[in-house]
C-alpha atoms as a PDB file:
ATOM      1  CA  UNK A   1      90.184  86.459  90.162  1.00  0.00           C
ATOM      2  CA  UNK A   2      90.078  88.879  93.148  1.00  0.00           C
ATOM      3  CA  UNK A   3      87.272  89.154  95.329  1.00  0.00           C
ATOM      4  CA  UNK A   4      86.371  90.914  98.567  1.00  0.00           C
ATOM      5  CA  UNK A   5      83.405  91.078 101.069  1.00  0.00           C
ATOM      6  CA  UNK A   6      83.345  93.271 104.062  1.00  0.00           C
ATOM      7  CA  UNK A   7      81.528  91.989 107.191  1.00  0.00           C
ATOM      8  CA  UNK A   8      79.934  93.804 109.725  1.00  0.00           C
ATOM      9  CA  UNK A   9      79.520  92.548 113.328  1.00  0.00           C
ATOM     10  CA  UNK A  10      78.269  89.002 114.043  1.00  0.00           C
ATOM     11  CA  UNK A  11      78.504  88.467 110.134  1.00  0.00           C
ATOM     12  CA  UNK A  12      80.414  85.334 109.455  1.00  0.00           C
ATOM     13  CA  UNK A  13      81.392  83.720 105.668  1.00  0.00           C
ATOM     14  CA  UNK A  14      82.614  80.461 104.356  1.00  0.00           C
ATOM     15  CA  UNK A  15      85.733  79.660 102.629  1.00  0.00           C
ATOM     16  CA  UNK A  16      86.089  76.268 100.532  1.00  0.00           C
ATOM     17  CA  UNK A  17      88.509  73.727 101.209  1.00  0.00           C
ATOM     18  CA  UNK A  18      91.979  74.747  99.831  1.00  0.00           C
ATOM     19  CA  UNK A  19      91.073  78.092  98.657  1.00  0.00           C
ATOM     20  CA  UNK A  20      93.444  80.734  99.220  1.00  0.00           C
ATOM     21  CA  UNK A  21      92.012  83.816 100.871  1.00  0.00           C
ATOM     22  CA  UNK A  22      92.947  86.320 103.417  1.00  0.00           C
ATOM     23  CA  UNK A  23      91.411  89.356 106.056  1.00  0.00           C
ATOM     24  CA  UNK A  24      92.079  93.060 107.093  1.00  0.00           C
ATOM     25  CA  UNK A  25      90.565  94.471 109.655  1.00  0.00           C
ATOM     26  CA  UNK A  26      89.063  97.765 109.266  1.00  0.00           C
ATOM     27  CA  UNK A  27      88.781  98.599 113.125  1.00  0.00           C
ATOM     28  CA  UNK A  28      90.093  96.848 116.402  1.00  0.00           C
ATOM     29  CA  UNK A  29      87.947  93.690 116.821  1.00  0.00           C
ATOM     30  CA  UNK A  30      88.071  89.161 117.078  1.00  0.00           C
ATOM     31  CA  UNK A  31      88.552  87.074 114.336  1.00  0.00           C
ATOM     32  CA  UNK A  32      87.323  83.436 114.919  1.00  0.00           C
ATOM     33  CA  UNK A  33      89.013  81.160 112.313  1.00  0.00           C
ATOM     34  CA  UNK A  34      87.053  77.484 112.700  1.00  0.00           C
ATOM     35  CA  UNK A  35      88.031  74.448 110.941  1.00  0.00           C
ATOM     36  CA  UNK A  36      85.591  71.366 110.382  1.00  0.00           C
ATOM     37  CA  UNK A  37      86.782  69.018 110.431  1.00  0.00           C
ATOM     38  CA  UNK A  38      89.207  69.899 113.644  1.00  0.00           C
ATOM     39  CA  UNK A  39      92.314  70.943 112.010  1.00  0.00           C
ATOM     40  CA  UNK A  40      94.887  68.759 114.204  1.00  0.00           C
ATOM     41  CA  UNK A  41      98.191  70.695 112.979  1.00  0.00           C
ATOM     42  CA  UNK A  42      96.850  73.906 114.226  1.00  0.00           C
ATOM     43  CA  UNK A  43      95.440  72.955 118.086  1.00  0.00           C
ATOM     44  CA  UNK A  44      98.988  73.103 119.492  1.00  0.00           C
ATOM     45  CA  UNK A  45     100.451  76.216 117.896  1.00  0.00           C
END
């Protein structure tokens, strides 16, 4: 199943553990990826 959402500024959405998912950016802008629990494999990258 394929799904897809677009957000809009300050919008933010949740992704399940272990899901697979993705993003494309329409226009130039941040992406904040945050884990929680702390993902420890990813701090020193």
């Amino acid at each position: 199943m394929s799904a897809s959402t677009c957000l809009r500024r300050a919008d933010s959405i949740y992704v399940p553990s272990n899901v697979r998912h993705s993003t494309k950016a329409l226009e130039a802008g941040t992406l904040i990826d945050v884990f929680t629990p702390v993902r420890e494999d990813l701090l020193h990258r």
